[in-house]
N, C-alpha and C. Protein backbone atom coordinates (compact mmCIF):
# COMPACT_ATOMS: atom_id res chain seq x y z
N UNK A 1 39.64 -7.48 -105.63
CA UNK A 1 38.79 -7.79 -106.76
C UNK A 1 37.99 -6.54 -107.11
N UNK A 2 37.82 -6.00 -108.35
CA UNK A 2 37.11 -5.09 -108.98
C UNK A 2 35.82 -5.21 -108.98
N UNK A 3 35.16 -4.18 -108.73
CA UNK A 3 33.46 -4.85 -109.20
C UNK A 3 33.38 -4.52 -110.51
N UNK A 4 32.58 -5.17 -110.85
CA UNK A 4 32.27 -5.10 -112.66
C UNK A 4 32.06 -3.80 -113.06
N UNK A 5 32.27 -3.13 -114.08
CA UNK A 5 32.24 -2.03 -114.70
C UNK A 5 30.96 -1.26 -114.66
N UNK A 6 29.97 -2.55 -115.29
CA UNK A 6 28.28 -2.35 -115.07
C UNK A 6 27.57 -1.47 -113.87
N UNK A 7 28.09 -2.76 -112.74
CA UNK A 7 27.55 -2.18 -111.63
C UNK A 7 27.83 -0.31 -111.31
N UNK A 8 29.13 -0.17 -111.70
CA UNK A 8 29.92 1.14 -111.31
C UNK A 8 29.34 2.09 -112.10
N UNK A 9 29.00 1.61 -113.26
CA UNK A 9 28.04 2.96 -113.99
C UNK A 9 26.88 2.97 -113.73
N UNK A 10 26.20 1.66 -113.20
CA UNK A 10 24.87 2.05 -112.43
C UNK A 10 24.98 2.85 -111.35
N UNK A 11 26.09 2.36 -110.86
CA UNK A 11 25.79 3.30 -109.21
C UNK A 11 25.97 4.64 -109.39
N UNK A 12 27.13 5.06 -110.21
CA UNK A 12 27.21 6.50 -110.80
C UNK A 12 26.45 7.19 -111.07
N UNK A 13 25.11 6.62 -112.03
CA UNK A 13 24.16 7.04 -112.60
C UNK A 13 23.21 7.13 -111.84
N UNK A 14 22.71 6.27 -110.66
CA UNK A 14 22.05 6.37 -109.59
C UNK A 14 22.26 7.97 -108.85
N UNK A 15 23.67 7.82 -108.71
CA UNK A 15 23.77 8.87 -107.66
C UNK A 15 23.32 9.99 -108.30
N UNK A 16 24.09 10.26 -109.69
CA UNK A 16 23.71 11.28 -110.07
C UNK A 16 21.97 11.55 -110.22
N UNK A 17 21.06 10.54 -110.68
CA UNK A 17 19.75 11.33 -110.30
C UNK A 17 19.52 11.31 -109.21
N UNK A 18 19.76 10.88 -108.26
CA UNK A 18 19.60 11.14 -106.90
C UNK A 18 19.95 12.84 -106.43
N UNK A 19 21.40 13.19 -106.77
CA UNK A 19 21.71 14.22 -106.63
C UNK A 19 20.32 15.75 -107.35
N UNK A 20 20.10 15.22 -108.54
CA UNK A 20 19.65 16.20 -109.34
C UNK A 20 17.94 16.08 -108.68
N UNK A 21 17.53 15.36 -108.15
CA UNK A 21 16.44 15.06 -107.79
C UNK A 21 16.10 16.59 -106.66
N UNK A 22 17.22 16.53 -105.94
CA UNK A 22 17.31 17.94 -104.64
C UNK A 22 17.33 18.72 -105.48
N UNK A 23 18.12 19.18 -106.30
CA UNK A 23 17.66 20.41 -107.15
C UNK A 23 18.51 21.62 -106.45
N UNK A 24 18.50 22.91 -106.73
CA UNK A 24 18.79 23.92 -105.97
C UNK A 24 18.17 24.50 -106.07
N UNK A 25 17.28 25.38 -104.98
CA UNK A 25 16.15 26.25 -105.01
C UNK A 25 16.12 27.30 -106.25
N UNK A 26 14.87 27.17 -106.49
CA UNK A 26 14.79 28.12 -107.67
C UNK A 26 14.38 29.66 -107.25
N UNK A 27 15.05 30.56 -108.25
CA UNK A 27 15.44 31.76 -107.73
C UNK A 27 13.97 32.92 -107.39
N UNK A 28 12.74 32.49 -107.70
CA UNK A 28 11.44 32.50 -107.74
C UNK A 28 11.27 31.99 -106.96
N UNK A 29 11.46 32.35 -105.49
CA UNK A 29 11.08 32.03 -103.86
C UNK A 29 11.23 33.68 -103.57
N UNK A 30 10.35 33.55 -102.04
CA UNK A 30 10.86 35.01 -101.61
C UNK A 30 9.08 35.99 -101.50
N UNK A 31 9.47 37.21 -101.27
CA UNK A 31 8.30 38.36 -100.99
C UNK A 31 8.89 38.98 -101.98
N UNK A 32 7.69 39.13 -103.00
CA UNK A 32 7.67 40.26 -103.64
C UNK A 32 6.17 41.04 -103.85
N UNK A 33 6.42 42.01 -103.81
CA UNK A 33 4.98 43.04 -103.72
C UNK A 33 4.30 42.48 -102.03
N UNK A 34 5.03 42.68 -100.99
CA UNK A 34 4.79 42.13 -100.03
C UNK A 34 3.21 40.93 -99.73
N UNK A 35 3.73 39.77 -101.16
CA UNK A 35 3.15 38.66 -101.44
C UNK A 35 4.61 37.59 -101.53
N UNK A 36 3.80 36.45 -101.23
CA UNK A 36 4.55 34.92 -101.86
C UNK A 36 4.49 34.94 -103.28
N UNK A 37 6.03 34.78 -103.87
CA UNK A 37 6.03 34.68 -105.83
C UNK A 37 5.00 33.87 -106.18
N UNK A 38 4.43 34.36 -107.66
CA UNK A 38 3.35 33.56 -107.79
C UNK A 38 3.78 32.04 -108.29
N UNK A 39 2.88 30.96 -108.32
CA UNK A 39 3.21 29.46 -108.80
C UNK A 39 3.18 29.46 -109.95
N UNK A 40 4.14 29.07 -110.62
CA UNK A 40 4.06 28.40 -111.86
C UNK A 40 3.28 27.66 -112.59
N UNK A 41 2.91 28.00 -113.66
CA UNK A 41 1.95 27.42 -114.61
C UNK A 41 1.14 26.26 -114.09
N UNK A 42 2.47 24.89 -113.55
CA UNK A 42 2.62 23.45 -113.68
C UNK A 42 1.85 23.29 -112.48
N UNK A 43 1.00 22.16 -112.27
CA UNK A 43 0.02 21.73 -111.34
C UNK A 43 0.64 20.80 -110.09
N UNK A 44 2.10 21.72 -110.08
CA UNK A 44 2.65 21.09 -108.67
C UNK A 44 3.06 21.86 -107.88
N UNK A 45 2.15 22.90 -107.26
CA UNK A 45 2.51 24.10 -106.73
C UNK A 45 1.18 24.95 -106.29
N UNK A 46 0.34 24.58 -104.98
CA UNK A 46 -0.15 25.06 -104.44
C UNK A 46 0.28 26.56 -103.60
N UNK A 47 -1.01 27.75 -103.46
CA UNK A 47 -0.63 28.98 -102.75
C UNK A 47 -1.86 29.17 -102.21
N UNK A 48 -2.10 30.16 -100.96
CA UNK A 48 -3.02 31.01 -100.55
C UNK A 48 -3.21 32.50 -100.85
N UNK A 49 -2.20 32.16 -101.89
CA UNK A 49 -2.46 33.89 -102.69
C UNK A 49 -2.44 33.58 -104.17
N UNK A 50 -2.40 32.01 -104.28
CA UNK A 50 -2.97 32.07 -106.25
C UNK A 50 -4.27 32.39 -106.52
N UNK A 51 -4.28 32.71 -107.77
CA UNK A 51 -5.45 33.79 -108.11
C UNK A 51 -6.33 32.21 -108.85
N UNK A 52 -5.62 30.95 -109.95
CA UNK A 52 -6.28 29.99 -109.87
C UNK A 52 -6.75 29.10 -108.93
N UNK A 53 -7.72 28.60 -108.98
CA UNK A 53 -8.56 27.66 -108.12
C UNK A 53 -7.71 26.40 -108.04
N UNK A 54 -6.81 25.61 -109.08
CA UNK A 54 -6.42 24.60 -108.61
C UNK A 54 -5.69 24.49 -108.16
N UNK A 55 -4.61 26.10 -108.26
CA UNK A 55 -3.54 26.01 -107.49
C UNK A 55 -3.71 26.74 -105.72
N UNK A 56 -4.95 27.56 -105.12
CA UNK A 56 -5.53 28.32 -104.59
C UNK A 56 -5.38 27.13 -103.17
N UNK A 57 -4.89 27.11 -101.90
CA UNK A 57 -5.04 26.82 -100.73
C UNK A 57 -5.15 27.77 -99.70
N UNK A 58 -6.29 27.41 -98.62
CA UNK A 58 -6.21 28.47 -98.02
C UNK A 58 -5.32 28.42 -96.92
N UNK A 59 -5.15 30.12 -96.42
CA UNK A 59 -3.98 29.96 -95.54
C UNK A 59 -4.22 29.29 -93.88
N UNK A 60 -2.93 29.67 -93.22
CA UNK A 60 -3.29 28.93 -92.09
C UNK A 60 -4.45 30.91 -91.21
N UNK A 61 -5.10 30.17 -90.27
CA UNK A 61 -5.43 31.01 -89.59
C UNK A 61 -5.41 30.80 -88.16
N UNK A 62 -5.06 32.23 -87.39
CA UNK A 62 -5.20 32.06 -86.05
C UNK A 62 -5.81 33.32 -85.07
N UNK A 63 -6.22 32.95 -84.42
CA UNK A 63 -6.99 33.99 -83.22
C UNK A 63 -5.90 34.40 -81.96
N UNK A 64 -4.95 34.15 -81.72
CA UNK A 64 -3.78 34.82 -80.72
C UNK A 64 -3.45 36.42 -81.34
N UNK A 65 -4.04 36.97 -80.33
CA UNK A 65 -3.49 38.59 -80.12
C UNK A 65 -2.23 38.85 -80.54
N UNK A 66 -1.68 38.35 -80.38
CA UNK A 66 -0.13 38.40 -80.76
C UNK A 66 0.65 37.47 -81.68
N UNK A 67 0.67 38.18 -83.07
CA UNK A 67 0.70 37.31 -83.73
C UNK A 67 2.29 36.58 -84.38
N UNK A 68 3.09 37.35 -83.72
CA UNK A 68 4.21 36.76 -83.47
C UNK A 68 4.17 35.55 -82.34
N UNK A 69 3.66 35.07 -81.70
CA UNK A 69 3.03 34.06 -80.97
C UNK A 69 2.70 32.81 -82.03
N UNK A 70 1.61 33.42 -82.54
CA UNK A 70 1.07 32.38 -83.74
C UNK A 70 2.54 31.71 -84.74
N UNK A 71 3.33 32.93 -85.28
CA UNK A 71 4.40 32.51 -86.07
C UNK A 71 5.43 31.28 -85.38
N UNK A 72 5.66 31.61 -83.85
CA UNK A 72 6.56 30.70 -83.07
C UNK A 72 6.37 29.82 -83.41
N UNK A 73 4.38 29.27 -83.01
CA UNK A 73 4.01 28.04 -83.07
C UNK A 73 4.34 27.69 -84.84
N UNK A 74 3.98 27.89 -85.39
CA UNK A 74 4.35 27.48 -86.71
C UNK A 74 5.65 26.90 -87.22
N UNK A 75 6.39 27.59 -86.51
CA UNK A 75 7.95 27.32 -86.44
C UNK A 75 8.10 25.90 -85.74
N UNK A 76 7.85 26.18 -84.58
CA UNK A 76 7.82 25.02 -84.09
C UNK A 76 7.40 23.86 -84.56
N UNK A 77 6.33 23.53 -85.30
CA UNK A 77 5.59 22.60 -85.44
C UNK A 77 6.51 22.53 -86.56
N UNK A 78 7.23 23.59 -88.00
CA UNK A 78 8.19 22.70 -88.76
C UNK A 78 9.07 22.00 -88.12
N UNK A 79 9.59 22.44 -87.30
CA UNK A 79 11.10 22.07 -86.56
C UNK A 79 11.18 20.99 -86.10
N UNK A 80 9.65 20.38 -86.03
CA UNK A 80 9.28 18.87 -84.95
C UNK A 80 9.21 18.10 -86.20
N UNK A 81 8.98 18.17 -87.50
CA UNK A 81 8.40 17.52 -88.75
C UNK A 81 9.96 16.80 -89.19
N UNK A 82 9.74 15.51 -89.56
CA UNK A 82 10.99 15.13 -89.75
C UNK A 82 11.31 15.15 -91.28
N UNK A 83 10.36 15.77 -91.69
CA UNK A 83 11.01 15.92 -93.50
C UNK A 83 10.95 17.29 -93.79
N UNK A 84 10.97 18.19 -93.09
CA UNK A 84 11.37 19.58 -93.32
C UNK A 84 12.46 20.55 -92.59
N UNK A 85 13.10 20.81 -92.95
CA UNK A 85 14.07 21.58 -92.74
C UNK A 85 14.12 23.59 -93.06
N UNK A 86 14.57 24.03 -91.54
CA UNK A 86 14.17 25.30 -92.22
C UNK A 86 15.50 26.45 -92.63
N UNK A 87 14.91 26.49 -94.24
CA UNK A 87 16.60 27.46 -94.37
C UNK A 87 16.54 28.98 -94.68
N UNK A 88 15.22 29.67 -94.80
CA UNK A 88 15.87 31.12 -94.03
C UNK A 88 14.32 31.04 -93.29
N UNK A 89 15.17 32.40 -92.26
CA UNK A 89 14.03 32.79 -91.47
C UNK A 89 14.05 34.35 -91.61
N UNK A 90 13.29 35.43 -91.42
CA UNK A 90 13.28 36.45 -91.36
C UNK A 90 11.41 36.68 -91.16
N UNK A 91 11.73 37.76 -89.80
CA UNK A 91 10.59 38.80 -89.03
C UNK A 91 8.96 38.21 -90.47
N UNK A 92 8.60 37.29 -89.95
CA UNK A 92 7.33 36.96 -90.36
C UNK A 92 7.77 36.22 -91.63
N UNK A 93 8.12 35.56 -91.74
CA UNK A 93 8.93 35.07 -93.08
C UNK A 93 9.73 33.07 -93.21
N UNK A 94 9.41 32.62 -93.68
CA UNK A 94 10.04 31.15 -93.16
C UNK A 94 9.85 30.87 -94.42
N UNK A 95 10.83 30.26 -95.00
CA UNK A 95 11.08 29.23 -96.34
C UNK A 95 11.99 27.82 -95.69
N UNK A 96 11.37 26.86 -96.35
CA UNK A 96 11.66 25.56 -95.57
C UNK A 96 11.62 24.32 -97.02
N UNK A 97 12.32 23.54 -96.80
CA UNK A 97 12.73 22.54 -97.65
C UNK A 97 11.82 21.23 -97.11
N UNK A 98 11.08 21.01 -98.06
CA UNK A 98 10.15 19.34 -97.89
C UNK A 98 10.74 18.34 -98.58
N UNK A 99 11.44 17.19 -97.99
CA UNK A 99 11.78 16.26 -98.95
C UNK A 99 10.43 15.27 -98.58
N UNK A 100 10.48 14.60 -99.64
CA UNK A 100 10.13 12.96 -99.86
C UNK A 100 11.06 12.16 -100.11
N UNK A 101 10.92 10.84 -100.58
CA UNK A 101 11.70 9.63 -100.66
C UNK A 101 13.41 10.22 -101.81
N UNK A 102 13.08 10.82 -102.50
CA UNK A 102 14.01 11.21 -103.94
C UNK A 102 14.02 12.74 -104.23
N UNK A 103 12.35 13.34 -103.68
CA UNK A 103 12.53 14.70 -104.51
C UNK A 103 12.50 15.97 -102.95
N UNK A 104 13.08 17.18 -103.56
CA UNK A 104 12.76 18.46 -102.41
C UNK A 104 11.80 19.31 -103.07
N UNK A 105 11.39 19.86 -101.96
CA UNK A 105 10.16 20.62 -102.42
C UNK A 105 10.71 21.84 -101.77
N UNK A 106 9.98 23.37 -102.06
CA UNK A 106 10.39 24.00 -101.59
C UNK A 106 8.71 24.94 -101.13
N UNK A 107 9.08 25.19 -99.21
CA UNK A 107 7.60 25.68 -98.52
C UNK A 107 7.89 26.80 -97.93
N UNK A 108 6.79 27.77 -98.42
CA UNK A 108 7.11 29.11 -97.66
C UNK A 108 5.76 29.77 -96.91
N UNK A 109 6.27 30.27 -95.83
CA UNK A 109 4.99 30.68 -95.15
C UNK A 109 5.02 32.08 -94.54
N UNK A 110 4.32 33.23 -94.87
CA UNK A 110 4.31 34.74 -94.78
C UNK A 110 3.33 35.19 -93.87
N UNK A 111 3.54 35.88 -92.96
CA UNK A 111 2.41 36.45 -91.71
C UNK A 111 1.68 37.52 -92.23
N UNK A 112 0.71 37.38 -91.91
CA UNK A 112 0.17 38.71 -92.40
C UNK A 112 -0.84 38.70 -91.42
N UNK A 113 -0.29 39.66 -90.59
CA UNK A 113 -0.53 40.34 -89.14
C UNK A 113 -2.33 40.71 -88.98
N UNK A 114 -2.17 42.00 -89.80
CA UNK A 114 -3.73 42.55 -90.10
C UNK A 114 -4.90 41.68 -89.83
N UNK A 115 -4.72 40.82 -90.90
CA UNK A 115 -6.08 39.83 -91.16
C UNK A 115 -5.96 38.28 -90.11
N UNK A 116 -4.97 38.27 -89.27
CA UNK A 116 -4.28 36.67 -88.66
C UNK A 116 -4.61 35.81 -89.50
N UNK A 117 -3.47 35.83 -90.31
CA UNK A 117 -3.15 34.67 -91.20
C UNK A 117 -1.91 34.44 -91.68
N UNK A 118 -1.57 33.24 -91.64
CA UNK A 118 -0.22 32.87 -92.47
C UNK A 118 -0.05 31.83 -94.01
N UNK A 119 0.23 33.01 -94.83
CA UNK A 119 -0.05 32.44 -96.04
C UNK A 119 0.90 31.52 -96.47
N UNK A 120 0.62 30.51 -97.32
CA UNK A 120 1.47 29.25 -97.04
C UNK A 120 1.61 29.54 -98.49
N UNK A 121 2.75 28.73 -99.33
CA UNK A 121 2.85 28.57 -100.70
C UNK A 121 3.96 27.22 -100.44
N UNK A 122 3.81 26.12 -101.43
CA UNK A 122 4.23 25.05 -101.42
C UNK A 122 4.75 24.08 -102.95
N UNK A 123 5.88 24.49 -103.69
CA UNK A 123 5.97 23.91 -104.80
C UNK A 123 7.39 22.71 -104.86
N UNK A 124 7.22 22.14 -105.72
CA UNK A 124 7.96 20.70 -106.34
C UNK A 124 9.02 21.98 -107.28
N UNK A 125 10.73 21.40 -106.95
CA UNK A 125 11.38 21.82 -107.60
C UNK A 125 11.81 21.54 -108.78
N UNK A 126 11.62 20.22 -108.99
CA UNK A 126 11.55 19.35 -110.66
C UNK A 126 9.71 19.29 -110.38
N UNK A 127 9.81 18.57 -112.10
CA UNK A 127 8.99 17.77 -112.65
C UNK A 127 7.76 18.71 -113.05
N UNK A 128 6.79 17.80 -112.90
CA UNK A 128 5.54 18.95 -113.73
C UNK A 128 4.24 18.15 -112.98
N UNK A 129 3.88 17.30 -112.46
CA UNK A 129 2.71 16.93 -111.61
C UNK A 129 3.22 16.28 -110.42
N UNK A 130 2.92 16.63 -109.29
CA UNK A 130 3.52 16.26 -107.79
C UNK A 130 2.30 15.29 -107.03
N UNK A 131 1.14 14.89 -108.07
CA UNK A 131 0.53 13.70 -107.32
C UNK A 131 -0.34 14.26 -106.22
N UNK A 132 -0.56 15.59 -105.81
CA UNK A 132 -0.83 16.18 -105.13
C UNK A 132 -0.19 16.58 -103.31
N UNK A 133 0.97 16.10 -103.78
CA UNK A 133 1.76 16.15 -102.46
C UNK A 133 1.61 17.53 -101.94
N UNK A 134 2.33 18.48 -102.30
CA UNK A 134 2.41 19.84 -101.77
C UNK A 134 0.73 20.08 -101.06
N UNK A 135 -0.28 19.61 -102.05
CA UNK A 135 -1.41 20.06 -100.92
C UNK A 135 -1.53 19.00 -99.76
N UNK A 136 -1.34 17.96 -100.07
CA UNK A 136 -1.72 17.11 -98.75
C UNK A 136 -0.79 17.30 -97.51
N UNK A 137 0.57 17.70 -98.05
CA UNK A 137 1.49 18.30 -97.08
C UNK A 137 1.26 19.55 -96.34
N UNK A 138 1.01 20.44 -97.20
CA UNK A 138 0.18 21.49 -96.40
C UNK A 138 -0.91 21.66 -95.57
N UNK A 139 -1.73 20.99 -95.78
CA UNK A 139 -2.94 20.39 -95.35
C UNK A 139 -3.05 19.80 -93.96
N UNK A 140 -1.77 19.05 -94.11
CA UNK A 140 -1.41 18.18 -92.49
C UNK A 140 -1.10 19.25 -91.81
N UNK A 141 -0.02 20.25 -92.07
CA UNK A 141 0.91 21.23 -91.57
C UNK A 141 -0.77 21.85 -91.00
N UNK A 142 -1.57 22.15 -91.98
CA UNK A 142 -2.41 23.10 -91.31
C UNK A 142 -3.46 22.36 -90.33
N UNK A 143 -3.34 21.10 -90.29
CA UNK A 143 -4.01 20.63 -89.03
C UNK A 143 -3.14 20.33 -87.88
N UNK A 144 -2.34 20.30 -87.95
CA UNK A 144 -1.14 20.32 -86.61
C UNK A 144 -0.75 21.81 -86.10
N UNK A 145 -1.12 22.88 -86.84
CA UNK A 145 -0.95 24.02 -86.42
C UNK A 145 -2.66 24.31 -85.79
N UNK A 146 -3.46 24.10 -86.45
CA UNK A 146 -5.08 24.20 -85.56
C UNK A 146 -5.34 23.94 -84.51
N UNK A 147 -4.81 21.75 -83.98
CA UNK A 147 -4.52 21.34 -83.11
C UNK A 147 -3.70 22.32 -82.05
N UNK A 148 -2.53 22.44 -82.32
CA UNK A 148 -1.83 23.57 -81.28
C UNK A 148 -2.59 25.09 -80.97
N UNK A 149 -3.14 25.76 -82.09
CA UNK A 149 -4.02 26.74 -81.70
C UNK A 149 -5.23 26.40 -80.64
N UNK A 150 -5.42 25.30 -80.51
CA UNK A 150 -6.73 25.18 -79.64
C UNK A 150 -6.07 24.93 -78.22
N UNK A 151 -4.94 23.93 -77.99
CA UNK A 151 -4.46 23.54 -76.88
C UNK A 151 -4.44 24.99 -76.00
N UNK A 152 -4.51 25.06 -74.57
CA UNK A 152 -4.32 26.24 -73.73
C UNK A 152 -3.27 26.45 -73.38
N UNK A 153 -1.89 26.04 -74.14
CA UNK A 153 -0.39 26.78 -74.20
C UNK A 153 -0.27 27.04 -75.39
N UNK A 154 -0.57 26.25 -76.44
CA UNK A 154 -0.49 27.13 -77.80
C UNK A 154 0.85 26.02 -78.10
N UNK A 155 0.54 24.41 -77.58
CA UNK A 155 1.44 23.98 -77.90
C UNK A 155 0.90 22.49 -77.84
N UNK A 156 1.81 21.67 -78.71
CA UNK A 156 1.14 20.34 -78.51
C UNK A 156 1.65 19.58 -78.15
């Protein structure tokens, strides 16, 4: 027995926004001017190096001498997160994929040795207002990385 025609173009149509929902990273990721690209206009895209206030988060900070130490932990703590995934890595450098229920987000986080800090940048690959996800996501990230900075292994 066939299923009805209906159903089959719903489900089609389903999938397909489902599909388009992930998106493919947009080509405005990355270090340039040994900074995180700046955020886009749209108010779904928090940084610790935007120059506006609403898009402006601050970065993570840490006190370990060694601040390749600090980066591990950071790593780590994505790697434990069950809605992020990390797809490149490079010497102080991590870009990582945030899903939610339908959409990906795309999170990047840059060391910057000098000052101990790791600057975070966090944007929505569709749409144009994210509800404030990217900051509250970041936000957690940066209290689960604090938590581990205080523990006496540097781990939680």
């Amino acid at each position: 027995m066939r299923p009805p025609l209906p159903k089959i173009t719903l489900l089609s149509f389903l999938s397909t926004i489902l599909v388009a929902c992930g998106g493919a990273p947009p080509d405005k990721l990355g270090i340039q001017n040994d900074q995180l690209r700046p955020c886009p206009p749209s108010p779904n895209c928090v940084s610790s190096q935007a120059p506006d206030a609403g898009q402006r988060i601050d970065p993570l900070v840490f006190r370990d001498d060694r601040p390749e130490r600090a980066f591990a932990r950071l790593k780590q703590i994505l790697e434990r997160r069950n809605d992020t995934t990390i797809k490149e890595e490079k010497p102080g450098y991590l870009r990582v994929e945030l899903r939610t229920a339908l959409f990906v987000d795309d999170g990047e986080f840059l060391l910057d040795e000098e000052r101990r800090l790791i600057h975070v940048r966090s944007a929505s690959r569709l749409g144009y207002w994210d509800l404030g996800k990217n900051r509250r996501r970041m936000e957690a990230i940066r209290r689960e990385f604090a938590r581990a900075e205080k523990s006496p292994e540097g781990t939680f």
